[in-house]
PDB file of N, CA and C in Angstrom:
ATOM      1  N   UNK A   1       0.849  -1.177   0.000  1.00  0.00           N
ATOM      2  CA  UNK A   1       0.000   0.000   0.000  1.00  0.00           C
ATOM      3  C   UNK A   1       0.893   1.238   0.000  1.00  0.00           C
ATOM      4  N   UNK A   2       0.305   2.290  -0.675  1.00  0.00           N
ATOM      5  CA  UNK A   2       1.283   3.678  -0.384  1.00  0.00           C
ATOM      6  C   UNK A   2       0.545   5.066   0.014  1.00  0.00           C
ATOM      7  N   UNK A   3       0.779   5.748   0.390  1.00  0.00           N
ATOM      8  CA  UNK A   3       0.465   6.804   0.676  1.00  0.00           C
ATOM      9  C   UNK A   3      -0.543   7.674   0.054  1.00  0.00           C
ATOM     10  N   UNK A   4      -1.737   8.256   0.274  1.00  0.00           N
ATOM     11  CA  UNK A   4      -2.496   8.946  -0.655  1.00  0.00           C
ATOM     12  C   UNK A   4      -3.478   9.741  -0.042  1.00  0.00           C
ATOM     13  N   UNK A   5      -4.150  10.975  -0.353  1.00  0.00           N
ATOM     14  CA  UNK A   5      -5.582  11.437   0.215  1.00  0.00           C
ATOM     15  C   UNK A   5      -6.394  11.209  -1.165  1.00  0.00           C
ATOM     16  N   UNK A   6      -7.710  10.724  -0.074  1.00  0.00           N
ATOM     17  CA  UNK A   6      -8.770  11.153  -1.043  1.00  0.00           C
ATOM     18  C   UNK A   6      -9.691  11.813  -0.586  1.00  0.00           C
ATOM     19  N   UNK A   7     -10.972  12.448  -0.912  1.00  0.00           N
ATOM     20  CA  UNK A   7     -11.886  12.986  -0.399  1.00  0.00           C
ATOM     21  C   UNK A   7     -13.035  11.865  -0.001  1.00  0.00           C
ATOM     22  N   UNK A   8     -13.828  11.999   1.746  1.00  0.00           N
ATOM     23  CA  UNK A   8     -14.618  10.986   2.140  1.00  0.00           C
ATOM     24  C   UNK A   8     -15.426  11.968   2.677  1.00  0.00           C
ATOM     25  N   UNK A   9     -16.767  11.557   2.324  1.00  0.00           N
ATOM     26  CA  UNK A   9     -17.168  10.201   1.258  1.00  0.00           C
ATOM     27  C   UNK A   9     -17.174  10.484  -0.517  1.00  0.00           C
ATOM     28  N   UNK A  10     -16.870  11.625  -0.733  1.00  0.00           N
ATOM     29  CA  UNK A  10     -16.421  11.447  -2.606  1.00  0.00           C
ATOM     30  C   UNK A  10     -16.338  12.498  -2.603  1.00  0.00           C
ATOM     31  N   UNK A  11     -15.546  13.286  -3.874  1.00  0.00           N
ATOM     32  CA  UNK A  11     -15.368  14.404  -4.145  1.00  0.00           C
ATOM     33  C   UNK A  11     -16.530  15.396  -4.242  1.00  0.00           C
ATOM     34  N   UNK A  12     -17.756  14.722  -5.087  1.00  0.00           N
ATOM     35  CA  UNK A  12     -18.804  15.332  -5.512  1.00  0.00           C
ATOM     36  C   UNK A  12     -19.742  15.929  -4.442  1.00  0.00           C
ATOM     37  N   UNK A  13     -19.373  15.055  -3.267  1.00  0.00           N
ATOM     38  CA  UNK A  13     -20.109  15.211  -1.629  1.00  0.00           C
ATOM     39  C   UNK A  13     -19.071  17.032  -1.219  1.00  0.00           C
ATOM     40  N   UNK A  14     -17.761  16.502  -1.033  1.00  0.00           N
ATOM     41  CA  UNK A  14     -17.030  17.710   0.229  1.00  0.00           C
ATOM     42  C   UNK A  14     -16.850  18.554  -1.279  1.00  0.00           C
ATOM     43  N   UNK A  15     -16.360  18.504  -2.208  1.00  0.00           N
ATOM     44  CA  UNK A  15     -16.234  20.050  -2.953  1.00  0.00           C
ATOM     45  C   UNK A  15     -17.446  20.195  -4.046  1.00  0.00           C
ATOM     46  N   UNK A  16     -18.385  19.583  -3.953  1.00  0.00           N
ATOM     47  CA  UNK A  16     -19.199  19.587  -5.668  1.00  0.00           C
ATOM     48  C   UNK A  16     -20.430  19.631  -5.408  1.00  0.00           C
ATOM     49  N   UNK A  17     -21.392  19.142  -5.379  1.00  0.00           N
ATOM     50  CA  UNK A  17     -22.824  19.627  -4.958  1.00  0.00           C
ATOM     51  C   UNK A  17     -23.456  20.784  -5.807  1.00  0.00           C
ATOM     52  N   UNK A  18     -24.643  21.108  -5.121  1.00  0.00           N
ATOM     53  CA  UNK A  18     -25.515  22.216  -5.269  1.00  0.00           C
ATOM     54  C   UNK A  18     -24.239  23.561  -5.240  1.00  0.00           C
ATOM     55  N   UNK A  19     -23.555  23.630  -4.039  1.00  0.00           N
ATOM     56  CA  UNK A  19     -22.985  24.920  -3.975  1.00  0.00           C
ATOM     57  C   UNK A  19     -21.129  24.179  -4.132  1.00  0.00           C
ATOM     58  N   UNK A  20     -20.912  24.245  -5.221  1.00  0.00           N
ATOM     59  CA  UNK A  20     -19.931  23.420  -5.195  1.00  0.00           C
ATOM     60  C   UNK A  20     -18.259  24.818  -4.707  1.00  0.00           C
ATOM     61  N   UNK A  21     -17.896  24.274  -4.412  1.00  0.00           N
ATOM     62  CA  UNK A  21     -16.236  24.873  -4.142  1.00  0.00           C
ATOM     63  C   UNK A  21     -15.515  25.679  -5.197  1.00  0.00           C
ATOM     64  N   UNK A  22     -15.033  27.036  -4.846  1.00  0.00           N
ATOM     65  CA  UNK A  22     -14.193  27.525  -6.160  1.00  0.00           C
ATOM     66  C   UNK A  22     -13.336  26.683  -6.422  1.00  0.00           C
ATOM     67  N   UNK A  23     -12.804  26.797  -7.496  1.00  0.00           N
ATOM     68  CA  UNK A  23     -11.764  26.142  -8.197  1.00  0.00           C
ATOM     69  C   UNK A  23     -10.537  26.495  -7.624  1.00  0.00           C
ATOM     70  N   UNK A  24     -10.576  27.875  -7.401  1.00  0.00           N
ATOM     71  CA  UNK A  24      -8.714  28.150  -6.340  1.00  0.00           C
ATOM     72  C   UNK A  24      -9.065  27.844  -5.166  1.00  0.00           C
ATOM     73  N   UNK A  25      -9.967  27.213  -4.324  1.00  0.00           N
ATOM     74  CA  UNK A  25      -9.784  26.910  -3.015  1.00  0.00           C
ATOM     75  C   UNK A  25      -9.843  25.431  -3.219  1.00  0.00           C
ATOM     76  N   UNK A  26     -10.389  24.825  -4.704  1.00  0.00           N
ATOM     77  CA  UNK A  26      -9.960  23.249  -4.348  1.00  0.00           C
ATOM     78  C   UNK A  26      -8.640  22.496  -4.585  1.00  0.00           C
ATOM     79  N   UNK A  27      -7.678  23.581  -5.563  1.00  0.00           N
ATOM     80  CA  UNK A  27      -6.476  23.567  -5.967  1.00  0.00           C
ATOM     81  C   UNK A  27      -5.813  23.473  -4.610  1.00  0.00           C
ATOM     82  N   UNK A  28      -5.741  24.842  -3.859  1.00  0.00           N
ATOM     83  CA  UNK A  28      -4.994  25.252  -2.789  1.00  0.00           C
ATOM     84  C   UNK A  28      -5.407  23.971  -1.335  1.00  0.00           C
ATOM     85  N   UNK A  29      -6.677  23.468  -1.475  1.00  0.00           N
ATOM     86  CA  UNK A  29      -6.386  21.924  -0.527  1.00  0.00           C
ATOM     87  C   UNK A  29      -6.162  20.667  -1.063  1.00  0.00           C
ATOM     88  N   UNK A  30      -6.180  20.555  -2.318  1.00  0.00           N
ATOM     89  CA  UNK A  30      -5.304  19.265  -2.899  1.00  0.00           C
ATOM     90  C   UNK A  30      -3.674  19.545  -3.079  1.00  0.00           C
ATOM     91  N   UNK A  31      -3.785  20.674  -2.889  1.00  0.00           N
ATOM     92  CA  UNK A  31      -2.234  20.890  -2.653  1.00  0.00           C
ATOM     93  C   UNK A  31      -1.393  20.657  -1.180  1.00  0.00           C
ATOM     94  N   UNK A  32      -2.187  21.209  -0.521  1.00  0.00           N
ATOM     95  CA  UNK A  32      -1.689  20.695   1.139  1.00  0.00           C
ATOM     96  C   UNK A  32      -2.078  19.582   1.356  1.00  0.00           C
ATOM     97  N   UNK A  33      -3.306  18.711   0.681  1.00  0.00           N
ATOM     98  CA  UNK A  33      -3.364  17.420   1.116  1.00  0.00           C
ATOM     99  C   UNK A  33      -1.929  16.841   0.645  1.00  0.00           C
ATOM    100  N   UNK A  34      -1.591  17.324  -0.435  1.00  0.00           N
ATOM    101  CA  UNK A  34      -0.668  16.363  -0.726  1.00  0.00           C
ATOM    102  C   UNK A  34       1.026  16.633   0.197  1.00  0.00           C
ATOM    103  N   UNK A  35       0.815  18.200   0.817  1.00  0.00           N
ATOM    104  CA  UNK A  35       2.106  18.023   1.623  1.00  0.00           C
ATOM    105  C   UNK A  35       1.266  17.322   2.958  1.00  0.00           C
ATOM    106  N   UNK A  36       0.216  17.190   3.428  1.00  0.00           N
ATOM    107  CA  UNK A  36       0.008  16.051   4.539  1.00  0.00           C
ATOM    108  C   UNK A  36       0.385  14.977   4.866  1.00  0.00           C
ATOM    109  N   UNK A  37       0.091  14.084   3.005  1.00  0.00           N
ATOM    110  CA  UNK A  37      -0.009  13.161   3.264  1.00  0.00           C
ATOM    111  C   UNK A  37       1.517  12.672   3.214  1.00  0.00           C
ATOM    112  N   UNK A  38       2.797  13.845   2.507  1.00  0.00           N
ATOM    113  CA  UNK A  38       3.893  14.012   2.704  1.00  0.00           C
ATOM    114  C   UNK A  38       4.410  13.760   4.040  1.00  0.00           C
ATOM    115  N   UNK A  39       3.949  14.522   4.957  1.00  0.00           N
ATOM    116  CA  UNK A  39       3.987  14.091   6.082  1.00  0.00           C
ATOM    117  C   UNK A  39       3.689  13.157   7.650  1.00  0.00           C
ATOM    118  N   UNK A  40       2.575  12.137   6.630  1.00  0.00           N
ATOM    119  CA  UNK A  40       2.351  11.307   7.527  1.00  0.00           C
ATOM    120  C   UNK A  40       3.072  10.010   6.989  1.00  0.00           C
ATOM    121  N   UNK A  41       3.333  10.189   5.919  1.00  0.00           N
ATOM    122  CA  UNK A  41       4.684   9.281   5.007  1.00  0.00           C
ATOM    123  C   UNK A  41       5.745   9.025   6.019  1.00  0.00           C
ATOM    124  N   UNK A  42       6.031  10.053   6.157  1.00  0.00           N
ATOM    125  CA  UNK A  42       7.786  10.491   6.992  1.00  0.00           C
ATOM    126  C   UNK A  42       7.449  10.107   8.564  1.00  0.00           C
ATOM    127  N   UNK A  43       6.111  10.210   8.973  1.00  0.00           N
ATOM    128  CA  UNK A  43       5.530   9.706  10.706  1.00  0.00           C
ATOM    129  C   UNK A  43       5.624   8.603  11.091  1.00  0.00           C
ATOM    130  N   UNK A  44       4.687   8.247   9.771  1.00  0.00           N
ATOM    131  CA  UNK A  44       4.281   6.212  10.047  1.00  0.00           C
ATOM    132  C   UNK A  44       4.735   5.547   9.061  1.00  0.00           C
ATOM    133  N   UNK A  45       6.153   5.156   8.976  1.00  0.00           N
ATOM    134  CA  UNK A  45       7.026   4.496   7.914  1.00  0.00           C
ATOM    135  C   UNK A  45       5.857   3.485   7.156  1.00  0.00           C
ATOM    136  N   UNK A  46       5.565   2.579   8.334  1.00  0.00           N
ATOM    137  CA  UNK A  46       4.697   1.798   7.745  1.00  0.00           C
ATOM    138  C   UNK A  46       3.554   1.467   8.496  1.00  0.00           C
ATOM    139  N   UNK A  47       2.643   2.090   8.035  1.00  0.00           N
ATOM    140  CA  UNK A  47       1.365   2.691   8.120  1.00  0.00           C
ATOM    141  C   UNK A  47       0.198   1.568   8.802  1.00  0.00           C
ATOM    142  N   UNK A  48       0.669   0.757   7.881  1.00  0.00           N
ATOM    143  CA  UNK A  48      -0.230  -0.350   8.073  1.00  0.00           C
ATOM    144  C   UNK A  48       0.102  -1.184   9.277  1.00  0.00           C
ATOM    145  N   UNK A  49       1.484  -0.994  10.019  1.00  0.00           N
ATOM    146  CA  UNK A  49       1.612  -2.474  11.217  1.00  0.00           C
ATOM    147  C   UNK A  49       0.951  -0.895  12.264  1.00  0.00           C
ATOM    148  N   UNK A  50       0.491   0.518  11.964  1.00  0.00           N
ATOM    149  CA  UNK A  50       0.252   1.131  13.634  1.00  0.00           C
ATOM    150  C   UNK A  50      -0.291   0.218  14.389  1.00  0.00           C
ATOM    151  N   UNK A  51      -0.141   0.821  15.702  1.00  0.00           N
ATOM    152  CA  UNK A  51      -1.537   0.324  16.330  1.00  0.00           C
ATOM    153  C   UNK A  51      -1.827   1.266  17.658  1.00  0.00           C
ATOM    154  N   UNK A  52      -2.811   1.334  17.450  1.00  0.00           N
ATOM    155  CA  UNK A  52      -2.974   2.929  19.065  1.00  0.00           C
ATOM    156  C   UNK A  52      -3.812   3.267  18.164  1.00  0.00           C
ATOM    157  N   UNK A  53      -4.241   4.265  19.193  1.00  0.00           N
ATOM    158  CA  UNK A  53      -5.276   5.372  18.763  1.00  0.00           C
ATOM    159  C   UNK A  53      -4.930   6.491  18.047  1.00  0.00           C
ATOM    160  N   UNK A  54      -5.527   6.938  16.625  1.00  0.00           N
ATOM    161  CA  UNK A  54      -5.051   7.859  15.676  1.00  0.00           C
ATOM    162  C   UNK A  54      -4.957   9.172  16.364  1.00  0.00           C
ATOM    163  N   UNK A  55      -4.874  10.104  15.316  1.00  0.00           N
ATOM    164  CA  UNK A  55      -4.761  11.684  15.709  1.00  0.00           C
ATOM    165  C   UNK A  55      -5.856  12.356  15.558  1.00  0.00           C
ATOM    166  N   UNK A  56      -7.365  11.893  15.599  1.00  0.00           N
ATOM    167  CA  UNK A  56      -8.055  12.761  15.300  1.00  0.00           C
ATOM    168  C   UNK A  56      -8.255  13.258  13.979  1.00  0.00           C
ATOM    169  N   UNK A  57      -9.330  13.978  13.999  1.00  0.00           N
ATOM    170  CA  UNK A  57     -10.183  15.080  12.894  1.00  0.00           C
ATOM    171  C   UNK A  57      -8.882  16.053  13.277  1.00  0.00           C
ATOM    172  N   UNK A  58      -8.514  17.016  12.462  1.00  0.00           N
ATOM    173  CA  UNK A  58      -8.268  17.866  12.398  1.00  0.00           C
ATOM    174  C   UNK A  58      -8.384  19.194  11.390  1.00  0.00           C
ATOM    175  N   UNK A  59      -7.731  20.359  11.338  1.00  0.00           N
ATOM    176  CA  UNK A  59      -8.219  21.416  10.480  1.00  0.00           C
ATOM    177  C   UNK A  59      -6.890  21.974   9.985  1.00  0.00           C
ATOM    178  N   UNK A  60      -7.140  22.255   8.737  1.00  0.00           N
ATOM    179  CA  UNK A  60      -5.386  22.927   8.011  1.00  0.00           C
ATOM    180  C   UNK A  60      -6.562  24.229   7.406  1.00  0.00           C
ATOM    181  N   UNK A  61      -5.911  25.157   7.395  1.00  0.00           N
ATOM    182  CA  UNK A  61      -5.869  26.872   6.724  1.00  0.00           C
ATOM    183  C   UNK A  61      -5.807  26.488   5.575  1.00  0.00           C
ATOM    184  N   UNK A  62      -6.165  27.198   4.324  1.00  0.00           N
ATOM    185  CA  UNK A  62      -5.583  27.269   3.166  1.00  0.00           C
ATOM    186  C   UNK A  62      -6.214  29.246   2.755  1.00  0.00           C
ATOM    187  N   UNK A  63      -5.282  29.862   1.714  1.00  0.00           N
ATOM    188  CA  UNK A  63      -5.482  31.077   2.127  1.00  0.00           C
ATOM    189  C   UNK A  63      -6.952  31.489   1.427  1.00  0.00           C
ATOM    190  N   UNK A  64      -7.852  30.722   1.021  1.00  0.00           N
ATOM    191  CA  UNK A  64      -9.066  30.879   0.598  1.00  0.00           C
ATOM    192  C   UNK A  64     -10.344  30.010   1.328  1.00  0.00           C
ATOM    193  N   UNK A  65      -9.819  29.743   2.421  1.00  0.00           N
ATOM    194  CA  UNK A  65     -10.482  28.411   3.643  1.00  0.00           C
ATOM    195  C   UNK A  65      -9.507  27.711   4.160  1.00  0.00           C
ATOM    196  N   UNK A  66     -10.951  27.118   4.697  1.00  0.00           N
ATOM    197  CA  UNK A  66     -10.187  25.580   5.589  1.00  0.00           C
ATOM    198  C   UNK A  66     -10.644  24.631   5.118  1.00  0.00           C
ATOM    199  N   UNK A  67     -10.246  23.361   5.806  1.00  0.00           N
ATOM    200  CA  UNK A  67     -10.681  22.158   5.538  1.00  0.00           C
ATOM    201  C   UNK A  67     -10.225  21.030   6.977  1.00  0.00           C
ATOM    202  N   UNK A  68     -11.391  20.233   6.571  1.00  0.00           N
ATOM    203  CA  UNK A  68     -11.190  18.955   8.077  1.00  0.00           C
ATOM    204  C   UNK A  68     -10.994  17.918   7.395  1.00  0.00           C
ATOM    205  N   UNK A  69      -9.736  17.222   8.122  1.00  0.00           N
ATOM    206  CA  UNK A  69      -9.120  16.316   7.596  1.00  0.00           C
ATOM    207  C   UNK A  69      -8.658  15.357   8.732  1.00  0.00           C
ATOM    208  N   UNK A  70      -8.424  13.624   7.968  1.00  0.00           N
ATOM    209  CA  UNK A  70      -8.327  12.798   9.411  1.00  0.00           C
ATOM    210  C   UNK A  70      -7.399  11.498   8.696  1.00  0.00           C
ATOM    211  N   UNK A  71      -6.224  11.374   9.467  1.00  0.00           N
ATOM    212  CA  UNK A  71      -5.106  10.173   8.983  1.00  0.00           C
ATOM    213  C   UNK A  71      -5.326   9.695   9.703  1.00  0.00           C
ATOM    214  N   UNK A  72      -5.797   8.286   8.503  1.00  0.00           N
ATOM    215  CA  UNK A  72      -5.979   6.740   9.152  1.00  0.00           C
ATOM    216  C   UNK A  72      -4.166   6.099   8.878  1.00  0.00           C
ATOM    217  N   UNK A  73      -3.340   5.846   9.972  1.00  0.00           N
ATOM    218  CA  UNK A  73      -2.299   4.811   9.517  1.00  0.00           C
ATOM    219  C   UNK A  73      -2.701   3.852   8.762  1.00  0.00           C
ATOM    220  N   UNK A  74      -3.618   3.203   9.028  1.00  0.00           N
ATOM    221  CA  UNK A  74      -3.558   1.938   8.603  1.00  0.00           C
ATOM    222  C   UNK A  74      -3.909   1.926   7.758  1.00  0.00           C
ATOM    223  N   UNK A  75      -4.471   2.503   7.055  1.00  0.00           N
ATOM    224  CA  UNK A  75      -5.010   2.766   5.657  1.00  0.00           C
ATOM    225  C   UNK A  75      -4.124   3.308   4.270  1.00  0.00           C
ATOM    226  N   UNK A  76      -3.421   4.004   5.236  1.00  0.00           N
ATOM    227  CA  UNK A  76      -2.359   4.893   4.632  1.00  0.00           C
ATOM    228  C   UNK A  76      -2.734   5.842   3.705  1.00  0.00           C
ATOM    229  N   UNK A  77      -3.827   6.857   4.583  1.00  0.00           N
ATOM    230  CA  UNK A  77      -5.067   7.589   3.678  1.00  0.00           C
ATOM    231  C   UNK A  77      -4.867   9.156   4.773  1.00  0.00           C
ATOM    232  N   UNK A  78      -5.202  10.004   4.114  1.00  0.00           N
ATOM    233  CA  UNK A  78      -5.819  11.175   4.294  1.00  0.00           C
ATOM    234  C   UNK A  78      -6.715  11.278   3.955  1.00  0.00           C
ATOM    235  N   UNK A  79      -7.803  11.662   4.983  1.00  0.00           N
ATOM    236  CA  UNK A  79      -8.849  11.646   3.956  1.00  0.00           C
ATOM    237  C   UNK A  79      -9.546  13.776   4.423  1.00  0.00           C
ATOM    238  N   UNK A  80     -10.215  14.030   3.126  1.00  0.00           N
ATOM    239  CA  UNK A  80     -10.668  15.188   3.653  1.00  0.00           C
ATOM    240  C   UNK A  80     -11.730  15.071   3.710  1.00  0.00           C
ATOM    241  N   UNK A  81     -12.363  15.823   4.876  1.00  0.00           N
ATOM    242  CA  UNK A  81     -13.775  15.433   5.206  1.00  0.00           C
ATOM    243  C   UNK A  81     -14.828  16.465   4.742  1.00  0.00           C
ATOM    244  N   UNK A  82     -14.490  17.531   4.629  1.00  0.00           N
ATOM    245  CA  UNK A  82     -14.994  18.522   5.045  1.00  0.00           C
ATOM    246  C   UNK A  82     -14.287  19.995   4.477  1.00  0.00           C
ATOM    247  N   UNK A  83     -14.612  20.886   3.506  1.00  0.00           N
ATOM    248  CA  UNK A  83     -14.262  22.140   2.941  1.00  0.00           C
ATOM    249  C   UNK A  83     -15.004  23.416   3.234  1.00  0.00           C
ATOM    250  N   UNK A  84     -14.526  24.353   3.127  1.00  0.00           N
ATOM    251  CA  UNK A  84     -15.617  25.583   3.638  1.00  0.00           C
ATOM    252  C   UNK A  84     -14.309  26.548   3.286  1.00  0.00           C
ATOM    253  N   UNK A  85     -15.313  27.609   2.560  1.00  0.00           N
ATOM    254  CA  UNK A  85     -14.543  28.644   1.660  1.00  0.00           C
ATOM    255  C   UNK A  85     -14.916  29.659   2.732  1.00  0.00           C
ATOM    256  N   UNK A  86     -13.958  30.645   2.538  1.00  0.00           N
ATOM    257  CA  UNK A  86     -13.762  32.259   3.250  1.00  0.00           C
ATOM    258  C   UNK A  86     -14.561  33.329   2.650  1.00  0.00           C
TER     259      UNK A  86
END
């Protein structure tokens, strides 16, 4: 398995819909997802033997919003949950 985010439960759910997401605020969090998931690379060598309790939901800035986001080790996933523009 390797390293990756995706959006949960689908893209069309957290950025697309009725009121879907600008285009520079979905750029600017697939871009930090991808230094996240950079960094949970470099945390949990190998992702899949963790075992304990994860880190939580959490929230990253981006300069047009935020977004809630939650690393499963074992999955070896980022996933974003959740977007909301400024």
């Amino acid at each position: 398995m390797s390293w990756a985010w995706e959006y949960e439960p689908g893209e069309q759910y957290v950025v697309g819909g009725e009121n879907p997401a600008p285009e520079a605020l979905v750029t600017q969090v697939e871009e930090k997802a991808g230094e996240l998931v950079r960094a949970a690379e470099a945390r949990y060598l190998d992702g899949t033997a963790f075992q304990g309790v994860g880190e939580g939901t959490k929230m990253a800035t981006v300069a047009n919003g935020l977004f809630l986001y939650l690393v499963v080790p074992r999955h070896e996933r980022v996933y974003i949950l959740q977007v909301t523009a400024f």
